[in-house]
N, C-alpha and C. Protein backbone atom coordinates (compact mmCIF):
# COMPACT_ATOMS: atom_id res chain seq x y z
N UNK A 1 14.37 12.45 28.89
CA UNK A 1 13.16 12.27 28.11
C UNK A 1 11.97 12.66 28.96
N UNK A 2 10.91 13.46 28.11
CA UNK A 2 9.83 13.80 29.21
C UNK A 2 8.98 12.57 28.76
N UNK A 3 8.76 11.96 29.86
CA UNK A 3 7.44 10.64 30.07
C UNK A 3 6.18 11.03 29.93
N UNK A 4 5.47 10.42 29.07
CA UNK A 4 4.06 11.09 28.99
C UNK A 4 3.16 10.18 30.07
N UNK A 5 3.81 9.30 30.37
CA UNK A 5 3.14 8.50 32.01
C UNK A 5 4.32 8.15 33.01
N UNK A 6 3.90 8.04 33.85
CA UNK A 6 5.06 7.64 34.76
C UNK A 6 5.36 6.07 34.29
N UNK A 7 6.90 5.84 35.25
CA UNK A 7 7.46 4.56 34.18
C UNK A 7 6.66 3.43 34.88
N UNK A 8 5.83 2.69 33.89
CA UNK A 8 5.08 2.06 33.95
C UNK A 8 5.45 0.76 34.35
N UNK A 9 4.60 0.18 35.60
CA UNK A 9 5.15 -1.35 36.25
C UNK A 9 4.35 -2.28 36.50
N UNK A 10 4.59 -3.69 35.63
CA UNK A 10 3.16 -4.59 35.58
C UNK A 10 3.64 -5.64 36.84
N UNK A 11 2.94 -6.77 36.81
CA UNK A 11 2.99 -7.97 37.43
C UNK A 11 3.01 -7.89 38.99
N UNK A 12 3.58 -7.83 39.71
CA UNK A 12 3.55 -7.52 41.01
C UNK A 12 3.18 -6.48 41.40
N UNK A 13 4.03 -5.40 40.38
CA UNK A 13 4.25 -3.89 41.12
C UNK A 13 3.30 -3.05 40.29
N UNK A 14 2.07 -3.59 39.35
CA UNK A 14 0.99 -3.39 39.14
C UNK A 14 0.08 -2.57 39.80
N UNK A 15 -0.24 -3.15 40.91
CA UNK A 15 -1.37 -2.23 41.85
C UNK A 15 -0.74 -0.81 42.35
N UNK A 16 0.43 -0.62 42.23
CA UNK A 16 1.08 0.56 42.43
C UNK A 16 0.77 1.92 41.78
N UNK A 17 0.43 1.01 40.78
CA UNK A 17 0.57 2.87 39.64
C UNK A 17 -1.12 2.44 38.49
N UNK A 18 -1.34 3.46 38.13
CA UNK A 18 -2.08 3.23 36.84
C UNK A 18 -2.01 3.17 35.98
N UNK A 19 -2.53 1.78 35.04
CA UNK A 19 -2.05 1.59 33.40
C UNK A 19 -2.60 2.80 33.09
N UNK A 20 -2.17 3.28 31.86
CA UNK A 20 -2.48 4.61 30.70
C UNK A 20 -3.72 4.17 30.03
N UNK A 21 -4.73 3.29 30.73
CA UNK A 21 -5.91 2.23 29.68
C UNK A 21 -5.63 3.94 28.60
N UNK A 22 -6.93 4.78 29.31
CA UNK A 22 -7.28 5.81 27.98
C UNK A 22 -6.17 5.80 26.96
N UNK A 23 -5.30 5.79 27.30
CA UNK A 23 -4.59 5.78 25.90
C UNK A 23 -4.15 4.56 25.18
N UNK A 24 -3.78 3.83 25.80
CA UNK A 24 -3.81 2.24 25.03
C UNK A 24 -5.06 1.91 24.51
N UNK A 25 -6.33 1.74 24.89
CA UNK A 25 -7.17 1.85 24.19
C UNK A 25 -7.58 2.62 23.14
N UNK A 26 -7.21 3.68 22.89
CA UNK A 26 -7.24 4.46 21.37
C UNK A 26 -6.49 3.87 20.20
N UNK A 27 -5.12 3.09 20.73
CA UNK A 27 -4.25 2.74 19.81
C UNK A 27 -5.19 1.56 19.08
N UNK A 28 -4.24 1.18 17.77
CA UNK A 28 -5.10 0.38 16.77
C UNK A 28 -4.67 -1.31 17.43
N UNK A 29 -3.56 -1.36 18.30
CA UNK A 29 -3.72 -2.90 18.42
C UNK A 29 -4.77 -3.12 19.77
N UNK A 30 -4.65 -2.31 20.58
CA UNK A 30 -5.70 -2.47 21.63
C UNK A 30 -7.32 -2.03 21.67
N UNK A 31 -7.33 -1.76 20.76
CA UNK A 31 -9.00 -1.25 20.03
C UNK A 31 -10.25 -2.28 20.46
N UNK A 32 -11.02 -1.83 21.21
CA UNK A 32 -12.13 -2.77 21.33
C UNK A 32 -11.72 -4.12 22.04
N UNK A 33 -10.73 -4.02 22.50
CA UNK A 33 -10.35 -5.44 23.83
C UNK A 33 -11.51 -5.07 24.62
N UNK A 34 -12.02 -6.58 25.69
CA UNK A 34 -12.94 -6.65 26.40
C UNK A 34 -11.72 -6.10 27.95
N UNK A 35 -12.70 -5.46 28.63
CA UNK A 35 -11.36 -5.19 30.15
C UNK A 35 -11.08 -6.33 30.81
N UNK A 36 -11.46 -7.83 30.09
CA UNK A 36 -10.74 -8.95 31.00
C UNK A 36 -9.38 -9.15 30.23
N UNK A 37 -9.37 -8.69 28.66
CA UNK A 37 -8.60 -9.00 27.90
C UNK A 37 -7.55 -7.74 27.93
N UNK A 38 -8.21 -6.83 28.28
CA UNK A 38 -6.86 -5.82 28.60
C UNK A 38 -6.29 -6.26 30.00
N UNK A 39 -6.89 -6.40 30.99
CA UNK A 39 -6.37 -6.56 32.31
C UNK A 39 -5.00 -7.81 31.94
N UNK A 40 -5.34 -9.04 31.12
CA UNK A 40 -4.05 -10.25 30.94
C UNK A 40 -3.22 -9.48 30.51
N UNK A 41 -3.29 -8.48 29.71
CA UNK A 41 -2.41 -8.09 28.67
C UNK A 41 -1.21 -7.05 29.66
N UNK A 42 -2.24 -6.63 30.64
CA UNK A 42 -1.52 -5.65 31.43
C UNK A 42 -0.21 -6.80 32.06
N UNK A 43 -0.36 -7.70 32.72
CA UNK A 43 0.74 -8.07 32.99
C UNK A 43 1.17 -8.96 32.35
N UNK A 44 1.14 -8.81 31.44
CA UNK A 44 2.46 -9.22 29.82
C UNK A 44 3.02 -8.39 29.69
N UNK A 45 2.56 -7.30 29.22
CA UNK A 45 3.25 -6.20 28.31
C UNK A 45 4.58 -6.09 29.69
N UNK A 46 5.78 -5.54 28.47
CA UNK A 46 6.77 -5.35 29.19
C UNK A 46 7.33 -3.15 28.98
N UNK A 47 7.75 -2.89 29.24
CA UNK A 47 8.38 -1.27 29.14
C UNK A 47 9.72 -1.54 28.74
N UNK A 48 9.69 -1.07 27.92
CA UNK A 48 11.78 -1.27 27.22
C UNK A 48 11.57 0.66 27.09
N UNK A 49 12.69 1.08 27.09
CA UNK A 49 13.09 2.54 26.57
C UNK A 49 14.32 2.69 26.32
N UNK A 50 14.13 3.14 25.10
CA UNK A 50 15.87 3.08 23.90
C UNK A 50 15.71 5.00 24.00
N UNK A 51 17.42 5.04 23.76
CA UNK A 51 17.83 6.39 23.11
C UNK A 51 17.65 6.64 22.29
N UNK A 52 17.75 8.17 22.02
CA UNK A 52 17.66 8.47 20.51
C UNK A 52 18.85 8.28 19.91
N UNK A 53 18.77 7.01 18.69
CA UNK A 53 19.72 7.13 18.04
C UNK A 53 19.77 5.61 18.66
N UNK A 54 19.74 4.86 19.26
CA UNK A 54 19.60 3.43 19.61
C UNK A 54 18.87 2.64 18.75
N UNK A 55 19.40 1.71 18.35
CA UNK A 55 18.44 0.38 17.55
C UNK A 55 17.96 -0.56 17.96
N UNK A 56 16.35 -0.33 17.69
CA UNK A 56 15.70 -1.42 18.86
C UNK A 56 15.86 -2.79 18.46
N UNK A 57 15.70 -3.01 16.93
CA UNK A 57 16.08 -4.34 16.08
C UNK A 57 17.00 -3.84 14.69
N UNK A 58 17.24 -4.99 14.21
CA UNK A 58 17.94 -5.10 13.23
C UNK A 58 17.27 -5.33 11.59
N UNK A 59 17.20 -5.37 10.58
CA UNK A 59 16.77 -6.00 9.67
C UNK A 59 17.66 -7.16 9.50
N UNK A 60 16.58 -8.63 9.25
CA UNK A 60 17.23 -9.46 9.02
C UNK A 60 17.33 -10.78 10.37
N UNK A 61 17.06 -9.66 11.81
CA UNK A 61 17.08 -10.55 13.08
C UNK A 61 16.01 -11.23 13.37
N UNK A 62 16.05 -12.38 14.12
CA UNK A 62 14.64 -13.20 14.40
C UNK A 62 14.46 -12.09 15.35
N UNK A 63 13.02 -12.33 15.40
CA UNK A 63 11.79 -11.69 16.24
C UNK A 63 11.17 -12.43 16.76
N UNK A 64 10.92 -12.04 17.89
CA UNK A 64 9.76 -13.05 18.54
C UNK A 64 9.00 -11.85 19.83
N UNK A 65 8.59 -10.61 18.72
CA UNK A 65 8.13 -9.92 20.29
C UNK A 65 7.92 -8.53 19.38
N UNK A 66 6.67 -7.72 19.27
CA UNK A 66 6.47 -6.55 18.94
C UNK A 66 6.35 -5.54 19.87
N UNK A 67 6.04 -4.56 19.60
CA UNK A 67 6.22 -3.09 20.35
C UNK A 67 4.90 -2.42 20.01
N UNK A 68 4.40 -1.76 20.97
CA UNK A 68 3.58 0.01 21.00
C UNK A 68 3.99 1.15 21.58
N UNK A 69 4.30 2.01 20.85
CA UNK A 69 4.94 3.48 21.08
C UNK A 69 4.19 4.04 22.75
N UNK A 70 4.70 4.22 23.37
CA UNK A 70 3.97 5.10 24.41
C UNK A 70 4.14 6.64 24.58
N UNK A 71 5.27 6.58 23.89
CA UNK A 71 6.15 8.13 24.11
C UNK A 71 7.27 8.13 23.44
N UNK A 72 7.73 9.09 22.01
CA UNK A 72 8.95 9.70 21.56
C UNK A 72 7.97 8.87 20.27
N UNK A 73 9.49 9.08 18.96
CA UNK A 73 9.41 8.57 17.53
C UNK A 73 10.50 6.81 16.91
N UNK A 74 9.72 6.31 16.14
CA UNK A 74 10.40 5.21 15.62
C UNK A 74 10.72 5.49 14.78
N UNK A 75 11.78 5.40 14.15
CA UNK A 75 12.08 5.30 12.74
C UNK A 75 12.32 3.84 11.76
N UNK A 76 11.67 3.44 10.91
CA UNK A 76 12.00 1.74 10.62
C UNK A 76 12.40 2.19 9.23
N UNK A 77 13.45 1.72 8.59
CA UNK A 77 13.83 1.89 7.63
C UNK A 77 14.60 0.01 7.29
N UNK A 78 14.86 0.12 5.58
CA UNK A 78 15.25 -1.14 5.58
C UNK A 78 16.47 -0.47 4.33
N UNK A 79 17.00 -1.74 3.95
CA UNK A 79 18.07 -1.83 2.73
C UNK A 79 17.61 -1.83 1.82
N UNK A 80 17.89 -1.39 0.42
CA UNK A 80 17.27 -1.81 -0.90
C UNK A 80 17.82 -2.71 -1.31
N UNK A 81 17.13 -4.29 -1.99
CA UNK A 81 17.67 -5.20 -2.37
C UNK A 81 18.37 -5.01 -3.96
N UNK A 82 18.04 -3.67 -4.55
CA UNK A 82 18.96 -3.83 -5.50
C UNK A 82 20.06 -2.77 -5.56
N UNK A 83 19.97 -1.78 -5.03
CA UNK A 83 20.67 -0.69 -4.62
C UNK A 83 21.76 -0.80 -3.53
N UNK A 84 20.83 -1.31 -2.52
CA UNK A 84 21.71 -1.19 -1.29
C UNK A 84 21.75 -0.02 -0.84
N UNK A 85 20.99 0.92 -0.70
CA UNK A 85 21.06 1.98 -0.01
C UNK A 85 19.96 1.96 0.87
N UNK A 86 19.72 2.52 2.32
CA UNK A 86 18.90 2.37 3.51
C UNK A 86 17.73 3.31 3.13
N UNK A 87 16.72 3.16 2.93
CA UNK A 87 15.44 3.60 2.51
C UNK A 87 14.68 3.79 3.99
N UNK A 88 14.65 5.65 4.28
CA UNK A 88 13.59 5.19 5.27
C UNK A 88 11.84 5.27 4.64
N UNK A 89 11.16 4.04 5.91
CA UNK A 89 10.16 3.72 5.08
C UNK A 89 8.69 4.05 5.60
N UNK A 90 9.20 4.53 7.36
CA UNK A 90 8.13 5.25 7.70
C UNK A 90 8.37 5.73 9.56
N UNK A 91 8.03 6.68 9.84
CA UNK A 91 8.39 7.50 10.64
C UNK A 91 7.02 7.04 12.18
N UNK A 92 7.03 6.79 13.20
CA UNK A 92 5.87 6.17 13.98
C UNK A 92 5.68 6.99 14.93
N UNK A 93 4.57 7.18 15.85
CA UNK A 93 4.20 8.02 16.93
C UNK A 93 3.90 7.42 18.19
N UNK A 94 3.96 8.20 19.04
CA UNK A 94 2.77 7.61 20.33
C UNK A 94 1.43 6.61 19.75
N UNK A 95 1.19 5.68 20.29
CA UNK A 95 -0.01 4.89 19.50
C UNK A 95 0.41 3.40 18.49
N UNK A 96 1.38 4.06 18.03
CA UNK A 96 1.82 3.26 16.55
C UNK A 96 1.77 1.62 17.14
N UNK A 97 1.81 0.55 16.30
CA UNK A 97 2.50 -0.64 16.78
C UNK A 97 3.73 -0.72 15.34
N UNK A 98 4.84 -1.94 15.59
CA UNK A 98 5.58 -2.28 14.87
C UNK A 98 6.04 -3.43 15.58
N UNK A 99 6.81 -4.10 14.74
CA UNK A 99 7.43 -5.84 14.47
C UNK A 99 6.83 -6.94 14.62
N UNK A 100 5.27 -6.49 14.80
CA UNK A 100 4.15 -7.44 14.75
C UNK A 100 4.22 -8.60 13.72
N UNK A 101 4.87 -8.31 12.24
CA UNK A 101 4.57 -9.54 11.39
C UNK A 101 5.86 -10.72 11.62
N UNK A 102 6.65 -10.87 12.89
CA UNK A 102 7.25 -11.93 13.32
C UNK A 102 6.19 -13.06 14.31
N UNK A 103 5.17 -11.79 14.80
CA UNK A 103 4.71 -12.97 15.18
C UNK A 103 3.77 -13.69 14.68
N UNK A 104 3.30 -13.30 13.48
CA UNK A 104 2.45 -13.85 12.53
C UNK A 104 2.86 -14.81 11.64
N UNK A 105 3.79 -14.55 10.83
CA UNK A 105 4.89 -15.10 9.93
C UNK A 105 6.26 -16.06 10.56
N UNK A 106 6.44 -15.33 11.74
CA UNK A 106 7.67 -16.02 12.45
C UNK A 106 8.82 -16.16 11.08
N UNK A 107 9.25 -15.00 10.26
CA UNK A 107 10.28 -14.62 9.99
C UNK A 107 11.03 -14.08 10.12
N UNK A 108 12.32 -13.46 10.06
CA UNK A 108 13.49 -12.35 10.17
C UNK A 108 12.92 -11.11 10.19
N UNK A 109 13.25 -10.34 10.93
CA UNK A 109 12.74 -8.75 10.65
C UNK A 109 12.84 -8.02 9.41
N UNK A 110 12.06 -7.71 8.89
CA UNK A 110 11.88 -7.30 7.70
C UNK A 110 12.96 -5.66 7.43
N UNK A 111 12.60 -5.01 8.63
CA UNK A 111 13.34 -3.69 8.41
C UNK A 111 13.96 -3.37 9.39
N UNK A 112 14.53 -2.71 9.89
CA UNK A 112 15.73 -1.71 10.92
C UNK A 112 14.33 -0.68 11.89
N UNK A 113 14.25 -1.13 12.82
CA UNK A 113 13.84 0.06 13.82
C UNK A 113 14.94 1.00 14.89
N UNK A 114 14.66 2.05 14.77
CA UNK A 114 15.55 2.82 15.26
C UNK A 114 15.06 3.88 15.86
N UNK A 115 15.21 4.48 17.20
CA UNK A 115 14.92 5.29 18.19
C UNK A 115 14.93 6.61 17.46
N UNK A 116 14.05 7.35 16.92
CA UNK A 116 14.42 8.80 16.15
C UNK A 116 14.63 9.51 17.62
N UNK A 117 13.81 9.72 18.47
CA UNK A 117 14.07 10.47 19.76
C UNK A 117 14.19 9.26 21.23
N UNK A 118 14.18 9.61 22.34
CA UNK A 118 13.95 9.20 23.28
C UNK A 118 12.61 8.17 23.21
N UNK A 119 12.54 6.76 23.40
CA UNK A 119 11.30 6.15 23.36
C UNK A 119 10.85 5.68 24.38
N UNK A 120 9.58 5.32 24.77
CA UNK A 120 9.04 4.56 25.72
C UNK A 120 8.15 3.07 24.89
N UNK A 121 8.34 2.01 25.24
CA UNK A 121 7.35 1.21 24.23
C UNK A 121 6.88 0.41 25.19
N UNK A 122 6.17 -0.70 24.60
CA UNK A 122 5.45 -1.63 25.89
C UNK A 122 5.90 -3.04 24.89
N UNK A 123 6.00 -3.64 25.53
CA UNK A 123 6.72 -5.18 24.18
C UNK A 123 6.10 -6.34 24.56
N UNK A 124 5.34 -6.98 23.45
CA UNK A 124 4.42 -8.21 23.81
C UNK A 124 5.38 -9.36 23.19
N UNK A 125 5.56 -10.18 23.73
CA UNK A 125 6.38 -11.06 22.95
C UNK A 125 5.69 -12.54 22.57
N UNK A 126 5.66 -13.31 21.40
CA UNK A 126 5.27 -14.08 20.83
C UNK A 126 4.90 -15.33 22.03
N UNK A 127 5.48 -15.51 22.79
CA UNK A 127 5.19 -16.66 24.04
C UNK A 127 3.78 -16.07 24.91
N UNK A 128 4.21 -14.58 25.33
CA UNK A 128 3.29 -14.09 25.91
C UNK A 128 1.41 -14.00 24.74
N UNK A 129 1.42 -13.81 23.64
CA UNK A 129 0.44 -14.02 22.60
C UNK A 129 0.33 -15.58 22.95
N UNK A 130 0.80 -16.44 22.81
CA UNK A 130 0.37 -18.14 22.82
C UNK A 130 -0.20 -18.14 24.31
N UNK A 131 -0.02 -17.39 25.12
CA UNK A 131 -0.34 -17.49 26.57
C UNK A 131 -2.06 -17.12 26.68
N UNK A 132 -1.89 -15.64 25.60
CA UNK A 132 -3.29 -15.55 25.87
C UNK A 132 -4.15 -16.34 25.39
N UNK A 133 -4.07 -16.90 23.99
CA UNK A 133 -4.24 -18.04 23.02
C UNK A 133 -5.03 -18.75 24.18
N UNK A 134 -4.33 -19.53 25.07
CA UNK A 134 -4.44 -20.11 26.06
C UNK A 134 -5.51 -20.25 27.31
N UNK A 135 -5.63 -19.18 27.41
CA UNK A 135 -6.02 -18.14 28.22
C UNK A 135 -7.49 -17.56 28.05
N UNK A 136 -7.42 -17.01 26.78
CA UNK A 136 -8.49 -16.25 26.17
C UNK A 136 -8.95 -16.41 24.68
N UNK A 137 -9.19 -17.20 24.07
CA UNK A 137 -9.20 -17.68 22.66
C UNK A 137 -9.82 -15.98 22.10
N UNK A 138 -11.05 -15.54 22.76
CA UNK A 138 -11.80 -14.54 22.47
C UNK A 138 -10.80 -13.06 22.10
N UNK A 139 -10.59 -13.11 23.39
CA UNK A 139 -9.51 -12.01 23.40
C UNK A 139 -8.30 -12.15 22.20
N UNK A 140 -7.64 -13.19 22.13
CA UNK A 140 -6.43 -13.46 21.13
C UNK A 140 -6.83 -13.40 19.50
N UNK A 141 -8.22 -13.67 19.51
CA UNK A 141 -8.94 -13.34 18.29
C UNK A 141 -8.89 -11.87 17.43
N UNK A 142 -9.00 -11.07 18.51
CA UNK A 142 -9.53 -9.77 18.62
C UNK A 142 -8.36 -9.00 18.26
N UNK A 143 -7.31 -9.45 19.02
CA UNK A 143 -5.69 -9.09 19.00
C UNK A 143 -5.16 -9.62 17.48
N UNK A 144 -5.46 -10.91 17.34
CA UNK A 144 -5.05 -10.83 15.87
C UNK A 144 -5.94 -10.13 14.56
N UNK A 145 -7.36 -9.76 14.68
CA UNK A 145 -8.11 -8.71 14.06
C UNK A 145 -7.57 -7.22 14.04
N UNK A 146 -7.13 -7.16 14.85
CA UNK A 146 -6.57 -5.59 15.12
C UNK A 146 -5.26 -5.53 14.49
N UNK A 147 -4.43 -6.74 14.69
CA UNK A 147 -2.95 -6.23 13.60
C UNK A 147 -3.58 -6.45 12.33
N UNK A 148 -4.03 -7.46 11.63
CA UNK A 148 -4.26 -7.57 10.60
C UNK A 148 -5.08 -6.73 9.67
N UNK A 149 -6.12 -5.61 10.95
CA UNK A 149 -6.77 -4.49 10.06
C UNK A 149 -5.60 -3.39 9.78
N UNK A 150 -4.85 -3.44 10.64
CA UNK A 150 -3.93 -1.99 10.70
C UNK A 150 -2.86 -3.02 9.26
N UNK A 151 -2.63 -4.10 9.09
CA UNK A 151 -1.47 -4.26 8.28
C UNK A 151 -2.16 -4.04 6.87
N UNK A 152 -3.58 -4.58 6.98
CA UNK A 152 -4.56 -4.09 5.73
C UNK A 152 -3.95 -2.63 5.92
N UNK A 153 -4.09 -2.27 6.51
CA UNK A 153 -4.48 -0.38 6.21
C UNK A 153 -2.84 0.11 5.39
N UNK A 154 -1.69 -0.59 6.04
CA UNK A 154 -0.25 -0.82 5.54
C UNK A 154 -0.32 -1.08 4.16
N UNK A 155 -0.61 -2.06 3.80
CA UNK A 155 -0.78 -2.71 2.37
C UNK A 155 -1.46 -1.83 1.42
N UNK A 156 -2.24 -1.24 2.23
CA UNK A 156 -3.30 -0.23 1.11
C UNK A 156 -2.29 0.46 0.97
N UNK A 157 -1.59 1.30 1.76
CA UNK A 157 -0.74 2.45 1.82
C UNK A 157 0.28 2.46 0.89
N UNK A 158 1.10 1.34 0.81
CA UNK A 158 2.28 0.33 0.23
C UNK A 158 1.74 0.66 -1.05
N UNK A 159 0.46 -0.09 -1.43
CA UNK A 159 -0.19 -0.47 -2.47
C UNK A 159 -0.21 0.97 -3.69
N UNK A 160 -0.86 2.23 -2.50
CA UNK A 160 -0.77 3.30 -3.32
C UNK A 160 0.82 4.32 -3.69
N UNK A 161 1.62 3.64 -2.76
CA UNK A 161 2.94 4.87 -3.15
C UNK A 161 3.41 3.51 -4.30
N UNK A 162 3.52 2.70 -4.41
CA UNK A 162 3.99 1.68 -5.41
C UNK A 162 3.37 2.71 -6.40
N UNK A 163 1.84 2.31 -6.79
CA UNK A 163 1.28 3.50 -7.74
C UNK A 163 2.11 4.48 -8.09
N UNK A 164 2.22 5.42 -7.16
CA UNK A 164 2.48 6.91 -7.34
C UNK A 164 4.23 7.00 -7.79
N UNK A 165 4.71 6.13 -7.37
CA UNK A 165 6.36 6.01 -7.68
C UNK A 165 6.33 5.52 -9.29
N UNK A 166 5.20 4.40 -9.05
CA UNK A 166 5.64 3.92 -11.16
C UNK A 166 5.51 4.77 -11.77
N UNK A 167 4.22 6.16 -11.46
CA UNK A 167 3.48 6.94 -12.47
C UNK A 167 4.64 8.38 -12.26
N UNK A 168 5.55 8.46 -11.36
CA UNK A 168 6.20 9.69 -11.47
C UNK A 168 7.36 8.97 -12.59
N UNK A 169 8.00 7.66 -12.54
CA UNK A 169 8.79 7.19 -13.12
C UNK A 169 8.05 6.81 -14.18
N UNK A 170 7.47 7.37 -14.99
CA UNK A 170 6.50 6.97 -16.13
C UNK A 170 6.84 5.43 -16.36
N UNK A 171 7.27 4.49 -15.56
CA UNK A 171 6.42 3.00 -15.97
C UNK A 171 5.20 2.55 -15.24
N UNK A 172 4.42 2.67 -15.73
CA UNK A 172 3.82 2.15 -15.58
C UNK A 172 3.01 1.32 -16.49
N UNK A 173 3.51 0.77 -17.32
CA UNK A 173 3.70 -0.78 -18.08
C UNK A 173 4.63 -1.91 -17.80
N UNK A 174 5.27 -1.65 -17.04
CA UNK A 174 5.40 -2.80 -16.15
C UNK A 174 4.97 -3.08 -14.86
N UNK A 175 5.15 -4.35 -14.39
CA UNK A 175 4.68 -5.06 -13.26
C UNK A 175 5.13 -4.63 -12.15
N UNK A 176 5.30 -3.83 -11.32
CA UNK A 176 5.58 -3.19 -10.32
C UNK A 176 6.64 -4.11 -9.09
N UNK A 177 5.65 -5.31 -8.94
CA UNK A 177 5.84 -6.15 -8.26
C UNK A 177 5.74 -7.32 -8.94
N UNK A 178 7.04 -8.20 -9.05
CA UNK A 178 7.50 -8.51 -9.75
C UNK A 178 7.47 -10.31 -9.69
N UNK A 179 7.58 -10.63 -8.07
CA UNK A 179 7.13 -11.78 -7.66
C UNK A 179 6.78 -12.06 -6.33
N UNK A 180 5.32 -12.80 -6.21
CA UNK A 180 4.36 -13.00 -5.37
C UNK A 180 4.21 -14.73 -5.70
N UNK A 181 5.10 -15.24 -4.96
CA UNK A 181 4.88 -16.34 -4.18
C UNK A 181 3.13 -17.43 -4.36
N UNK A 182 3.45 -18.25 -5.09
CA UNK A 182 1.53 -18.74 -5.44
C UNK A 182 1.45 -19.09 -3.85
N UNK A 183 0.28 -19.05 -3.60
CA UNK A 183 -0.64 -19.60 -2.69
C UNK A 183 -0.39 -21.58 -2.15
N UNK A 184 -1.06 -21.69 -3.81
CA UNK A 184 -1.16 -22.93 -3.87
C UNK A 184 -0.45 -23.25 -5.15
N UNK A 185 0.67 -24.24 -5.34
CA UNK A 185 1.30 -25.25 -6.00
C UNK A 185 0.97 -25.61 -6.70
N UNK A 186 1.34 -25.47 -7.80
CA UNK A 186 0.70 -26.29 -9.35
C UNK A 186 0.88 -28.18 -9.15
């Protein structure tokens, strides 16, 4: 695999090499961190690198730890609950984040991630987030603003191929989505 940084080493072996800031900072979960709040983050984040053709998670597995692409492609695809056939559901880059809504939700993985090429990722895991919590209320703020704009931006996305799938399948007189969970309890 060609590395688009050298293999990256936090916590001790930190002062050794240089984080990629310029480029973690472009991505959408690290956007606008203060540099005290990137510097914690630097020695959290961990480096995992899967094959192509390796599965980083499962659909269906607990999570407790998301990812940012540094280098190669993700592929996340899931099952269809009425079909049963593997739907892929979106293809990821250098930049991307994914499996973020375990640590929000703290449910089962929603879909299958899978190594399309050679990957490099950086992996924050749900203990390490309560740390900064801890740590940095400011910063952890900011971090949860940033998934939640990018999952907005998801939902919009979601929102419009739902659209575009009813209107090629001319229903669109029915309810697309079919059940949404109330809020609040009668």
């Amino acid at each position: 695999m060609t590395q688009l940084f050298p293999r990256i080493r936090f916590g001790k072996e930190a002062a050794m090499q240089t984080m990629p800031k310029a480029f973690l900072e472009k991505t959408p979960f690290f956007g606008a961190l203060p540099d005290e709040t990137f510097t914690r983050l630097e020695g959290m984040l961990k480096q995992r690198d899967f094959k192509q053709g390796q599965t980083i998670f499962f659909e269906g597995d607990k999570g407790a730890s998301m990812f940012v692409i540094i280098s190669g492609e993700v592929l996340m695809v899931r099952r269809s609950d009425t079909a049963g056939s593997r739907v892929r559901l979106v293809r990821l880059h250098p930049g991307d984040f994914f499996g973020e809504t375990t640590l929000i939700e703290m449910q089962p993985r929603q879909s299958t991630a899978q190594a399309e090429t050679d990957v490099q990722l950086l992996e924050l895991t749900s203990m390490d987030l309560y740390k900064l919590y801890k740590t940095d209320v400011k910063g952890y703020v900011l971090i949860l603003q940033n998934i939640n704009r990018e999952l907005c931006r998801r939902l919009r996305a979601a929102n419009s191929r739902v659209t575009d799938l009813a209107a090629v399948a001319d229903d669109t007189e029915k309810t697309q989505i079919a059940y949404v969970k109330p809020i609040v309890s009668k």
